[in-house]
Protein backbone atom coordinates (compact mmCIF):
# COMPACT_ATOMS: atom_id res chain seq x y z
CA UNK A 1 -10.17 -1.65 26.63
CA UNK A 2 -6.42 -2.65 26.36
CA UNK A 3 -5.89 -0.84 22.83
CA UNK A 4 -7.85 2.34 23.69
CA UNK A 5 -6.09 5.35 23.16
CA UNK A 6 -5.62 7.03 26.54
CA UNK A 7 -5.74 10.42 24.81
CA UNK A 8 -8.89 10.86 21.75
CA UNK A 9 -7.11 12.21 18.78
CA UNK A 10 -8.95 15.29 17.02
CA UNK A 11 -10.29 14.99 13.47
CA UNK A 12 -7.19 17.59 12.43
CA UNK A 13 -4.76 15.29 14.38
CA UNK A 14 -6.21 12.41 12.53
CA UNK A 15 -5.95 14.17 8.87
CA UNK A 16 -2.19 15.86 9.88
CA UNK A 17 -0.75 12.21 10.93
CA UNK A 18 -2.01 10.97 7.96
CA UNK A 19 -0.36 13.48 5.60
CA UNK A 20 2.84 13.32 7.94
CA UNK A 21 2.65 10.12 10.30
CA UNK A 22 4.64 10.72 14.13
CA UNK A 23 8.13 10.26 13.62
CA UNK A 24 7.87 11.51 9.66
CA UNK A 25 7.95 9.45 5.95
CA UNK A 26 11.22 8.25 6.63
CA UNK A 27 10.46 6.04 9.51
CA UNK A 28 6.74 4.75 8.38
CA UNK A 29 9.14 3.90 5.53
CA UNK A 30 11.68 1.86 7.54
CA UNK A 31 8.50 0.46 9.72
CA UNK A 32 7.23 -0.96 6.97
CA UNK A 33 10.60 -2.10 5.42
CA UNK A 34 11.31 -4.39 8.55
CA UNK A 35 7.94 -5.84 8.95
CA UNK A 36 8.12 -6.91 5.49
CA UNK A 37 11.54 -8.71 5.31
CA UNK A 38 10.40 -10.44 8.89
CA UNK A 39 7.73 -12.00 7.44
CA UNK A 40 7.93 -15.66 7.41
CA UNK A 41 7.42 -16.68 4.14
CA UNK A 42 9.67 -17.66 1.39
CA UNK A 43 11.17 -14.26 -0.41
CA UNK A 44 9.51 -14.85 -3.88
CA UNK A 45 6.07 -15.18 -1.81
CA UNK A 46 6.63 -11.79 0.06
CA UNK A 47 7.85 -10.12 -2.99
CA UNK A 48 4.52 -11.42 -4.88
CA UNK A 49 2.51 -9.43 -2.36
CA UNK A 50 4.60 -6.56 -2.68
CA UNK A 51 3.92 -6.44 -6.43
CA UNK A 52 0.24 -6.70 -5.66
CA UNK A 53 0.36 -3.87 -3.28
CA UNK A 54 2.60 -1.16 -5.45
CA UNK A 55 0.70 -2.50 -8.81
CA UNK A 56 -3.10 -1.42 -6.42
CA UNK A 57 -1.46 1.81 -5.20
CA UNK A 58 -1.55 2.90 -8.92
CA UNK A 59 -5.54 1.92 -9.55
CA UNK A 60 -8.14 4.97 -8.38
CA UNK A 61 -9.87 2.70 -6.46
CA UNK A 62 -8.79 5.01 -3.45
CA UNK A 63 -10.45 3.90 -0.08
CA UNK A 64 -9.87 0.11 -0.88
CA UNK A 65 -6.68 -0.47 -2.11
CA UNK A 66 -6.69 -2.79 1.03
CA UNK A 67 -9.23 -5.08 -0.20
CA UNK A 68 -7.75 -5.13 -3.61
CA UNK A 69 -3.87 -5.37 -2.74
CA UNK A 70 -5.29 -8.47 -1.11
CA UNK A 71 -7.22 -9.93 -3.70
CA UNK A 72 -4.82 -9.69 -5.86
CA UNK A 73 -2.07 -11.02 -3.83
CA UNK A 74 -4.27 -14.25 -2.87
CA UNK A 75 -4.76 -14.65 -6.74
CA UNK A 76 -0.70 -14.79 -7.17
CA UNK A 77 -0.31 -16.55 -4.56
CA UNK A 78 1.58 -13.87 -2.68
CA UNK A 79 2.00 -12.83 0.88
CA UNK A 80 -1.41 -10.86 2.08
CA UNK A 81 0.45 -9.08 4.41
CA UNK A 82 3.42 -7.97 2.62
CA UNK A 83 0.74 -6.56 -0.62
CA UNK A 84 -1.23 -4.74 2.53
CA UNK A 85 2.08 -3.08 3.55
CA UNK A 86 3.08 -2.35 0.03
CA UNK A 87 -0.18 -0.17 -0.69
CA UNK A 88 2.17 2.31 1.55
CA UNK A 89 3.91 2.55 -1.64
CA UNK A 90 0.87 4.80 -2.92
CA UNK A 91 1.01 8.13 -0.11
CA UNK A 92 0.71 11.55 -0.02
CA UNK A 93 3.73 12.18 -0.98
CA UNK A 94 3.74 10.03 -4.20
CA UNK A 95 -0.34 10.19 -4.89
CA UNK A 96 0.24 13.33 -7.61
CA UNK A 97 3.19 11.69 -9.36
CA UNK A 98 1.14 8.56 -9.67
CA UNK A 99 -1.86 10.12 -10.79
CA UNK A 100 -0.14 12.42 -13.06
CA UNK A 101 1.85 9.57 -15.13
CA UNK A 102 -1.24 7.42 -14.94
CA UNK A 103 -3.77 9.82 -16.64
CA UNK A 104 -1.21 10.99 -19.00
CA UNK A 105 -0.49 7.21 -19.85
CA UNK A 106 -4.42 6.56 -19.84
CA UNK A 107 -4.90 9.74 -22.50
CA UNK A 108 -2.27 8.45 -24.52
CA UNK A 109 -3.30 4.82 -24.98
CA UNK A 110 -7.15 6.11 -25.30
CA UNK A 111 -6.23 8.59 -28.10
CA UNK A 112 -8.69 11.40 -26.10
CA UNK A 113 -8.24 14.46 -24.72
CA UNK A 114 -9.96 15.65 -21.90
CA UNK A 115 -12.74 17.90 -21.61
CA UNK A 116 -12.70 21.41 -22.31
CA UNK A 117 -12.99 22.42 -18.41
CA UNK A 118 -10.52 20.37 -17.34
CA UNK A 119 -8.42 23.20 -16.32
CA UNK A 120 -9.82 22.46 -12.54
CA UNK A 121 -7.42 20.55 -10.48
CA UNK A 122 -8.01 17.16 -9.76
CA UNK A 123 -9.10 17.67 -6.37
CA UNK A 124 -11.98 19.77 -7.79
CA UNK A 125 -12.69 17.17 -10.01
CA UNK A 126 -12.90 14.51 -7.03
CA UNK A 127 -14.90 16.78 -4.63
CA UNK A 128 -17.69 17.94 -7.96
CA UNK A 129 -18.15 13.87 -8.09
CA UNK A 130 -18.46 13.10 -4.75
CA UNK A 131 -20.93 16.21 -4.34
CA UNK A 132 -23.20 13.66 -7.14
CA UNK A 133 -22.88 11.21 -5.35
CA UNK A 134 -23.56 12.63 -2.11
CA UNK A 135 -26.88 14.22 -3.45
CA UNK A 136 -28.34 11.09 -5.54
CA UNK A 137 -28.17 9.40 -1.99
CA UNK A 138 -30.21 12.31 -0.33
CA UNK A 139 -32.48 12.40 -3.70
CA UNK A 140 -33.54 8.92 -2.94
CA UNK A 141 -35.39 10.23 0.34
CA UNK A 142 -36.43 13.40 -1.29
CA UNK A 143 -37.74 14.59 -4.58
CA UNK A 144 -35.19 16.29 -5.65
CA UNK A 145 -33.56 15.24 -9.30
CA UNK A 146 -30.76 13.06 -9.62
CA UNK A 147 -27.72 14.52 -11.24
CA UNK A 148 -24.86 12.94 -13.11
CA UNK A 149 -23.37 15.15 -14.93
CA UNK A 150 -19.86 15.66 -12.98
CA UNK A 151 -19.88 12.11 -12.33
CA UNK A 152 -19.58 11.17 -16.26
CA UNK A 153 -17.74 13.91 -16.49
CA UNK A 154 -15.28 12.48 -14.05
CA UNK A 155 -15.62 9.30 -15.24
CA UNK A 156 -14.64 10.67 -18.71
CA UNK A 157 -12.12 12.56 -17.91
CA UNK A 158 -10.68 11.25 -14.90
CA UNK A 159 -11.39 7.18 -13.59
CA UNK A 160 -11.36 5.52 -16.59
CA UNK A 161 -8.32 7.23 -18.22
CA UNK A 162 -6.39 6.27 -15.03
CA UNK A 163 -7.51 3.06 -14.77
CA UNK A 164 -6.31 2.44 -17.88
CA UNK A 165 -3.30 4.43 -17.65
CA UNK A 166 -2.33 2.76 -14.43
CA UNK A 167 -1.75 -0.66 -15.95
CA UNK A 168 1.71 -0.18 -17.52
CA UNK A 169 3.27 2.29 -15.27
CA UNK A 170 1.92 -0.03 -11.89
CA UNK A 171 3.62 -2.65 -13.49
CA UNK A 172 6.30 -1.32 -14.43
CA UNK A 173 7.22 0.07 -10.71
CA UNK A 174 5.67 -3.40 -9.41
CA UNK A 175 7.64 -5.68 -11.07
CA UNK A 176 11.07 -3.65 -10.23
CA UNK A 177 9.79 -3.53 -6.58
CA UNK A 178 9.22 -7.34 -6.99
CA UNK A 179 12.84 -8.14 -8.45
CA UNK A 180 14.62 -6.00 -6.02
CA UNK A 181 13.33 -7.07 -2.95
CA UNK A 182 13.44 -11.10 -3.36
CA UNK A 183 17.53 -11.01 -3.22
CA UNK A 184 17.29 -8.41 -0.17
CA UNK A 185 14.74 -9.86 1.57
CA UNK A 186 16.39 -13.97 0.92
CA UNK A 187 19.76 -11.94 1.99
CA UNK A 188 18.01 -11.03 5.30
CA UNK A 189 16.43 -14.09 6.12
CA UNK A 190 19.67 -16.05 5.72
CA UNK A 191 21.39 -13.78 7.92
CA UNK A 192 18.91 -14.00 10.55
CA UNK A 193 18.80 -17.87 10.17
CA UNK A 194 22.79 -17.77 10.75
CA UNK A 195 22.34 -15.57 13.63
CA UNK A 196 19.59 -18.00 15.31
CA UNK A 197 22.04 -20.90 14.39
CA UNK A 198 24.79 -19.23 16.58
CA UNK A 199 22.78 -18.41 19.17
CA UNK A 200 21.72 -21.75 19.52
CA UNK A 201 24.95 -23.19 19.27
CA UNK A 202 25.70 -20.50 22.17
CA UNK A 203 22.82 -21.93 24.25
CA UNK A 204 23.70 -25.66 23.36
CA UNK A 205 27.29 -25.31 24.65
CA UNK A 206 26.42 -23.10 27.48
CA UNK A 207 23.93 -26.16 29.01
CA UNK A 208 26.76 -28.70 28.02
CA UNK A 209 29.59 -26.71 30.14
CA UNK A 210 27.04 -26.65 32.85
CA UNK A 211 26.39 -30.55 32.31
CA UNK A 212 30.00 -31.08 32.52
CA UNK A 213 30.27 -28.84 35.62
CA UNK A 214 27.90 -30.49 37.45
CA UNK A 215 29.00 -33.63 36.89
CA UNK A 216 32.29 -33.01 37.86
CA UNK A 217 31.39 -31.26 40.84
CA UNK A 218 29.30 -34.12 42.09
């Protein structure tokens, strides 16, 4: 196949260059900076799918941010593309700041408090949930008892505060993401234009010397 990998990466190559992609944050960062401003759309289309992709990188719907991003951007009538891109904006690196505002911002609006165990990191919270899950799944091919006590307990405590949560923050950062990049992005694209212009111009009179040269030497 032409896009096989001539080397198979190992499962703790797979989770390390997703923590810390080849070539580090910084270039991902400027990767996904250039793709977006060459897209060919107008700016305020491209920066409508960026504010679809930063608003879905501060939703827990982890694993499909993707699918949503997109949604979302084809409702706006944004750029697909550019909101795919901007999920970036939700990383390793900023997933605990994210989820930190947004569940403080979800307590707050909900007036609650979360439960009394809560002291467990959120990672313990996600993994108790997922455990559930992952035996209500083998329970339906066994008789064992389905359980659902973490899950409403993460539900309570976790999902639904930051799903609320996330609405003001995500569009807070989304809609400053949005208004900052249409006057780069318009910036770039009229620069490029000018430098296509002059390098057609450059073509154009290079094939009219050689015209002129031809027809003088004939």
């Amino acid at each position: 196949m032409v896009f096989k990998r001539r080397e198979r990466r190992s499962l703790w190559r797979g989770i390390r260059e997703f923590l810390y992609p080849k070539g580090g944050w910084l270039r991902a960062f400027e990767y996904v900076k250039l793709r977006l401003r060459r897209l060919p759309d107008p700016p305020e289309r491209i920066a409508r799918g960026i504010w679809a992709g930063v608003f879905t990188a501060f939703t827990p719907f982890y694993g499909v941010h993707f699918i949503i991003s997109a949604f979302l951007a084809f409702a706006i009538r944004g750029n697909i593309l550019a909101a795919l891109l901007a999920t970036f904006f939700g990383n390793p690196l900023t997933y605990v700041p994210i989820g930190v505002v947004s569940l403080q911002t979800g307590y707050f609006i909900l007036g609650i408090r979360p439960g009394n165990d809560f002291d467990r990191s959120l990672g313990r919270q996600f993994s108790d949930a997922f455990g559930d899950l992952w035996h209500n799944f083998i329970a339906l091919f066994t008789d064992d008892v389905v359980r659902w006590g973490n899950l409403l307990r993460f539900w309570d405590d976790v999902f639904f505060p930051y799903l609320v949560g996330g609405i003001i923050p995500g569009a807070i950062c989304a809609s400053v993401c949005y208004y900052l990049s249409v006057p780069v992005i318009r910036a770039y694209q009229n620069r490029r234009r000018g430098r296509l212009r002059t390098k057609l111009a450059e073509i154009k009179q290079k094939a009219m010397s050689k015209k002129l040269k031809d027809q003088g030497g004939a």
